[in-house]
Protein backbone atom coordinates (compact mmCIF):
# COMPACT_ATOMS: atom_id res chain seq x y z
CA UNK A 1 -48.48 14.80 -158.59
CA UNK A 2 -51.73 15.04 -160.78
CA UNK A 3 -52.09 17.15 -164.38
CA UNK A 4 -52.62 20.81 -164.64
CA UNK A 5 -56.49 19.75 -164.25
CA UNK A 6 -59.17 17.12 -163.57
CA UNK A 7 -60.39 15.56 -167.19
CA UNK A 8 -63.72 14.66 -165.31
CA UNK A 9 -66.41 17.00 -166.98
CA UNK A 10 -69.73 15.69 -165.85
CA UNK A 11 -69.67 11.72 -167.25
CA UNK A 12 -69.66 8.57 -164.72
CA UNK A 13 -66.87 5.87 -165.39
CA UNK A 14 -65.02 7.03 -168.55
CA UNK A 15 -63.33 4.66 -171.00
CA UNK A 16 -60.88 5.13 -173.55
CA UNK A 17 -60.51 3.73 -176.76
CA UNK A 18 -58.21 4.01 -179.55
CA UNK A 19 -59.38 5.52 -182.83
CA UNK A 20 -58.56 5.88 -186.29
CA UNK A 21 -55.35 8.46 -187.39
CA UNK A 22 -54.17 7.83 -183.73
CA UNK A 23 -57.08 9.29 -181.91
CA UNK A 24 -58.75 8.43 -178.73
CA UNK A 25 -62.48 8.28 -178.04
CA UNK A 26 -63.65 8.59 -174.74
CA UNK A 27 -67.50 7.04 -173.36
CA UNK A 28 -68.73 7.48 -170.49
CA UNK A 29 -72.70 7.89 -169.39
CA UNK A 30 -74.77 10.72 -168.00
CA UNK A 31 -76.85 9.80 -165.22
CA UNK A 32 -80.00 12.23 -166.40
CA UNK A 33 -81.94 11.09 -162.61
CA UNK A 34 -81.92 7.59 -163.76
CA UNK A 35 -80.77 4.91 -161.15
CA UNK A 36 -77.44 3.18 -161.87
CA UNK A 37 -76.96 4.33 -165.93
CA UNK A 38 -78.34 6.66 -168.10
CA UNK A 39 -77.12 8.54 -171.36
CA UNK A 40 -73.53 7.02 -173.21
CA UNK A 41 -71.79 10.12 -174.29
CA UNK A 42 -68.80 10.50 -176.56
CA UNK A 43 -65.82 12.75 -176.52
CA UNK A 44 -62.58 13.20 -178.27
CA UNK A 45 -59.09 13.29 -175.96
CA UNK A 46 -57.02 15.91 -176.80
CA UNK A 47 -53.25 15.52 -175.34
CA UNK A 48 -51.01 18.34 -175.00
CA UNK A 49 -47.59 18.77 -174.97
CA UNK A 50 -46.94 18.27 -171.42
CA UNK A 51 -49.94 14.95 -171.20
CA UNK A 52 -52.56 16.84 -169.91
CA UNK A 53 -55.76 16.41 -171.43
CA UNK A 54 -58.03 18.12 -173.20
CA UNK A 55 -61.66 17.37 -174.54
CA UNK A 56 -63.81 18.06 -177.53
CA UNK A 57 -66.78 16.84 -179.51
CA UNK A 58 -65.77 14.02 -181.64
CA UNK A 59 -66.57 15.66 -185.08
CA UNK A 60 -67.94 12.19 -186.82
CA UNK A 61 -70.83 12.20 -183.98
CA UNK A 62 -71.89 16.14 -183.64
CA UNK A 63 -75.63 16.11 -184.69
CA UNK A 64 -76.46 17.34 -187.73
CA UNK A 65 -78.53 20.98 -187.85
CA UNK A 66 -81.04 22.63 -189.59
CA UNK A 67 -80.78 26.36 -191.03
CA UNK A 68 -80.70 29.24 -187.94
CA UNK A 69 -83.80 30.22 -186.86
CA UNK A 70 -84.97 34.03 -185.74
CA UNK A 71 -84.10 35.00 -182.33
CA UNK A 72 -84.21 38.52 -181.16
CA UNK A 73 -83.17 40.29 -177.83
CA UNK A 74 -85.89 41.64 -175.90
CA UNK A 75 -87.05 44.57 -177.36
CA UNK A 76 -85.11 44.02 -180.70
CA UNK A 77 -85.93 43.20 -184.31
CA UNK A 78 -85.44 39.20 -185.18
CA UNK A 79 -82.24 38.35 -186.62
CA UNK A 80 -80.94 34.74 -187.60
CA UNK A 81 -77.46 35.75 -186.30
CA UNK A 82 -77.06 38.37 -183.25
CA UNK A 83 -74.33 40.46 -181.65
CA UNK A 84 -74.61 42.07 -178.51
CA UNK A 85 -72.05 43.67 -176.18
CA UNK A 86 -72.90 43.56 -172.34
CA UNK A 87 -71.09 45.60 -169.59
CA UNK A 88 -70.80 45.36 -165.49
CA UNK A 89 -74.42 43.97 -164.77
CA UNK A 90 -76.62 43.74 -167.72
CA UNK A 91 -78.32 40.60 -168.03
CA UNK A 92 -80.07 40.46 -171.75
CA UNK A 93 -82.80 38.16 -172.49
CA UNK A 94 -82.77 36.57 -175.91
CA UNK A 95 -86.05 35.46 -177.23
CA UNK A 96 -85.75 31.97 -179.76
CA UNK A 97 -89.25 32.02 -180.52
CA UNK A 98 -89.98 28.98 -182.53
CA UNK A 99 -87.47 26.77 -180.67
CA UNK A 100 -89.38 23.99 -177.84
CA UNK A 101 -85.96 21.62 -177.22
CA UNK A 102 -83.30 19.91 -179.53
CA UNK A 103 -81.07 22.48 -180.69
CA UNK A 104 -76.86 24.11 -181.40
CA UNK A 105 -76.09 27.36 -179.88
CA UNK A 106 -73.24 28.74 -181.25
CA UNK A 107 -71.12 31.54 -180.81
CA UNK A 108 -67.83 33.94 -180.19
CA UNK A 109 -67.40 35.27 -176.82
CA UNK A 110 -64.90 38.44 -176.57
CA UNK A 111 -64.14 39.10 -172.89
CA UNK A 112 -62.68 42.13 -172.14
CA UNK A 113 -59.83 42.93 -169.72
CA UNK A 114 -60.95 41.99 -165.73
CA UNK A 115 -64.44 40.99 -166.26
CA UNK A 116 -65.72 38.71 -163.34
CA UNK A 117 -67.90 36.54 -165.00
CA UNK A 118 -69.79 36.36 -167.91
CA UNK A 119 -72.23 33.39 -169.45
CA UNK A 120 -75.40 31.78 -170.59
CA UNK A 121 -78.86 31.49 -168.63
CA UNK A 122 -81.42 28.97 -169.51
CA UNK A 123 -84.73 29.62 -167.36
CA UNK A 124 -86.94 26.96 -166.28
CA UNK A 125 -90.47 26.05 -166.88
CA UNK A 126 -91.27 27.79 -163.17
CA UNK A 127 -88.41 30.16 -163.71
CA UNK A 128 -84.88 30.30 -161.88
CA UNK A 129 -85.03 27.10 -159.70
CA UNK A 130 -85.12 24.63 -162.08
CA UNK A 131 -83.25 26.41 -164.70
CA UNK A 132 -78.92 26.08 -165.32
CA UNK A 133 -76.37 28.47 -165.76
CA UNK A 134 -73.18 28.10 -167.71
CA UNK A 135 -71.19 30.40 -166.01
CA UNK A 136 -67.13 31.46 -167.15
CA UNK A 137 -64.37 32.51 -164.19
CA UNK A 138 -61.51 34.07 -166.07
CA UNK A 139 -59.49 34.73 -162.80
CA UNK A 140 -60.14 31.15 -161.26
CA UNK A 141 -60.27 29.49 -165.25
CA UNK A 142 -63.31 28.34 -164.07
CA UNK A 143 -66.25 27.02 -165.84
CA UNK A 144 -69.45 26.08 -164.31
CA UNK A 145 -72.78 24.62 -164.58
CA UNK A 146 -74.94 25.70 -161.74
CA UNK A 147 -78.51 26.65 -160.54
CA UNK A 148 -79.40 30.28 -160.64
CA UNK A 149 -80.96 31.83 -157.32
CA UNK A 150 -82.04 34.99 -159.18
CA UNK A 151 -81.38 37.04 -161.61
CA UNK A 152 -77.49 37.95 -161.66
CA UNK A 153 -74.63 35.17 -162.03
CA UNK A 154 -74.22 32.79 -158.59
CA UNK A 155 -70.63 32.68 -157.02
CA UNK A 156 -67.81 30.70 -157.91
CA UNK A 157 -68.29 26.62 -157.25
CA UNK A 158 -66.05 24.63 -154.92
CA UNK A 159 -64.04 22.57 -157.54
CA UNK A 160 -63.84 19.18 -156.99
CA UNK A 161 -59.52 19.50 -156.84
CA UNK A 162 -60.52 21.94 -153.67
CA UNK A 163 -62.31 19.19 -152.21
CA UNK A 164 -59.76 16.64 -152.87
CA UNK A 165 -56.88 19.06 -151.53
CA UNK A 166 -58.84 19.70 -147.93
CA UNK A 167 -59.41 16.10 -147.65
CA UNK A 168 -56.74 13.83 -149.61
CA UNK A 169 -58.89 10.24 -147.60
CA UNK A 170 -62.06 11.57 -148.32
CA UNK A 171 -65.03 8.89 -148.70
CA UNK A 172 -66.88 10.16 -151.94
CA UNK A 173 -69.36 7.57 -151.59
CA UNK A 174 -69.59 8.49 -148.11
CA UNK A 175 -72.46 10.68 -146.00
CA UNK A 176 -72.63 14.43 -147.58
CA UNK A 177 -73.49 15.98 -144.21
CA UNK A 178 -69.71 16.11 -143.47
CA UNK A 179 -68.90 17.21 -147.20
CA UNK A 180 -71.78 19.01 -148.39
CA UNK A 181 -69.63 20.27 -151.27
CA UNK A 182 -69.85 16.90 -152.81
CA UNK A 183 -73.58 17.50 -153.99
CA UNK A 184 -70.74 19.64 -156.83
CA UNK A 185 -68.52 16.68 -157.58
CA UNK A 186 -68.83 16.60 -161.20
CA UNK A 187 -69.80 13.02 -162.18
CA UNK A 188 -73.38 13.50 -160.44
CA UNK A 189 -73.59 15.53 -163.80
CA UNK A 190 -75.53 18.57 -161.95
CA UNK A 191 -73.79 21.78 -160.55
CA UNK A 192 -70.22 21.32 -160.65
CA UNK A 193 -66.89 23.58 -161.89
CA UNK A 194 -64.14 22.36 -163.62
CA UNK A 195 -60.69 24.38 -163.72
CA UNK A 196 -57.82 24.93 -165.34
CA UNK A 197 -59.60 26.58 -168.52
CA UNK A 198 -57.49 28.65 -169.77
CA UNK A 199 -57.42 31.57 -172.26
CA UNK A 200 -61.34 32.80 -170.79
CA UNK A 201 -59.87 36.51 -170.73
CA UNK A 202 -59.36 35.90 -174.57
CA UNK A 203 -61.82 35.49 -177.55
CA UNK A 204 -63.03 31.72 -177.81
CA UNK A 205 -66.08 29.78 -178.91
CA UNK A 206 -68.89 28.26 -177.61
CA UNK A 207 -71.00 25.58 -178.59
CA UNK A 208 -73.92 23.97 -176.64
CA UNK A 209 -76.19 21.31 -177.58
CA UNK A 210 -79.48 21.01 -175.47
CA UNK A 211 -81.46 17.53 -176.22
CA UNK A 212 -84.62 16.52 -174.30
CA UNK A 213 -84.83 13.05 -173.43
CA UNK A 214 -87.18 10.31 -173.79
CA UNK A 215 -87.68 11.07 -169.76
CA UNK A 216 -88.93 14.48 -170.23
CA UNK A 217 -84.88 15.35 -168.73
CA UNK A 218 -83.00 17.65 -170.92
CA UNK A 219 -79.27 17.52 -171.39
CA UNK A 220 -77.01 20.59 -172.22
CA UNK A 221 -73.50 19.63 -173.68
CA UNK A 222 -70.46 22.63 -173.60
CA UNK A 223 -67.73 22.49 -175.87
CA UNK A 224 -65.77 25.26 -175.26
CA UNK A 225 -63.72 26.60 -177.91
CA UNK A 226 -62.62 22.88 -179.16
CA UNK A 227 -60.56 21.96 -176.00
CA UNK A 228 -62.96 21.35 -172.95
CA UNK A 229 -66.14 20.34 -172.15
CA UNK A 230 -68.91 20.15 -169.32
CA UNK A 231 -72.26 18.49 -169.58
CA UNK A 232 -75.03 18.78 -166.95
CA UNK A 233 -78.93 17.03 -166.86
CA UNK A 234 -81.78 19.09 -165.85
CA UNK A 235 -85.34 18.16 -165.39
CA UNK A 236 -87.31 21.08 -167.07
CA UNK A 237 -86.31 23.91 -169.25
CA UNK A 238 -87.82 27.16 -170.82
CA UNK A 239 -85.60 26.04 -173.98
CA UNK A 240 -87.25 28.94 -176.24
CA UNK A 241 -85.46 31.92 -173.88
CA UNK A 242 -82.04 32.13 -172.86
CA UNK A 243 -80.68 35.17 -171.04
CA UNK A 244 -76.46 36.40 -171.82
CA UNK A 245 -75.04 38.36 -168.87
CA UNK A 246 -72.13 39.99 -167.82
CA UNK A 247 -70.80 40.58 -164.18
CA UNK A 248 -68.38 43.61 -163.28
CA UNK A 249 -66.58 43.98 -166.51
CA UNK A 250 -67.57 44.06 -170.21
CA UNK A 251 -68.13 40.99 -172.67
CA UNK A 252 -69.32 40.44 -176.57
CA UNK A 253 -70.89 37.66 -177.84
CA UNK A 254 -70.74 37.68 -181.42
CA UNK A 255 -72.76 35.76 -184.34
CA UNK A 256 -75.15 34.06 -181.67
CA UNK A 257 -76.92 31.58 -183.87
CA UNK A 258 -79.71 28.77 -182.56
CA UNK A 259 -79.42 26.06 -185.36
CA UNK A 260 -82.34 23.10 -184.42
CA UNK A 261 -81.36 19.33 -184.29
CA UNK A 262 -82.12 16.65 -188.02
């Protein structure tokens, strides 16, 4: 037997610790294309009521923020808090002009009933190939980091359960020719899914954090909605334009705010 879900969201060896008010803290470190090590990150366990696991930002250690800055959608007049409601393939690029790394996205996201997908696009310095995608799977509960291959959402991820399920022996530090799905196991911190998140076909919140390292790497931390997260590591990002897109269905993100890092 195994929980509803996989806590594993994107950190290497993670350690528990009890906390104040009977709390847990969980560390565990991002490998951001370092060798063995990299970034420690934090998170708080959540345990519900059958033991499975949830995971949030531990409120003491969330970065302070500066006011919002103006963003605008293409085409748009600047606001410091933005609305927009996508349908079936749009794909709407939002501009954050004065924003170069180290900042808090924030916002509502209300799908509506039997969207595909819907997310959040960050482009890269030489466009698509070396930008991420946060990607949400409200029929699998799926939520994924991945690389973009052009303009519109990619498919749904092999989860790292799937992998698990076809091969219950399988070497994970073996060869990936046999198992080139494991380039998606989640603690390489990269492209990777994780399941069982539940309530995406109902309004939630989203926050993401995206830090550039002393490395020149950037990292972009997901909270979703207080209960989940995912973290990936990417090497170079266009951090001042993000795109929001919706895939056969319709979605609204509401009170989009970009609030920069102290």
């Amino acid at each position: 037997e195994r929980p509803r879900w996989d806590i594993y969201d994107g950190l290497w060896v993670p350690m528990v610790a009890t906390f104040k008010d009977n709390r847990r803290i969980l560390a565990g470190w991002l490998e951001c294309g370092g060798a063995w090590g990299g970034s420690l990150v934090f998170r708080e366990l959540i345990q519900y009521k059958d033991g499975t696991l949830g995971m949030k930002w531990p409120e003491e250690m969330i970065p302070e923020t500066k006011k919002a800055v103006p963003i605008r959608k293409a085409g748009g007049l600047e606001s410091k808090s933005l609305n927009l409601d996508l349908e079936s393939k749009e794909f709407t690029i939002v501009n954050l002009e004065s924003v170069t790394a180290d900042v808090r996205i924030s916002m509502q996201i209300e799908p509506k009933a039997n969207i595909e997908a819907f997310g959040i696009n960050f482009s890269g310095k030489d466009g698509y190939k070396d930008g991420c995608e946060l990607q949400f799977i409200p029929s699998k509960k799926q939520a994924q980091w991945n690389t973009p291959k052009q303009e519109m959402p990619s498919s749904p991820l092999i989860t790292f359960p799937e992998i698990i399920d076809r091969d219950p022996y399988i070497q994970i530090w073996g060869t990936v020719t046999k198992y080139p799905d494991l380039l998606h196991v989640p603690f390489k911190g990269k492209d990777f899914a994780i399941t069982g998140v539940e309530r995406l076909d109902k309004p939630f919140t989203l926050d993401i954090i995206v830090k550039k390292q002393k490395n020149g790497t950037y990292i972009l931390d997901a909270c979703i909605d207080e209960r989940r997260t995912l973290i990936t590591w990417r090497t170079e990002l266009n951090v001042n334009k993000i795109a929001l897109f919706a895939r056969n269905g319709k979605v609204s993100f509401k009170n989009v705010t970009v609030k920069p890092l102290k």
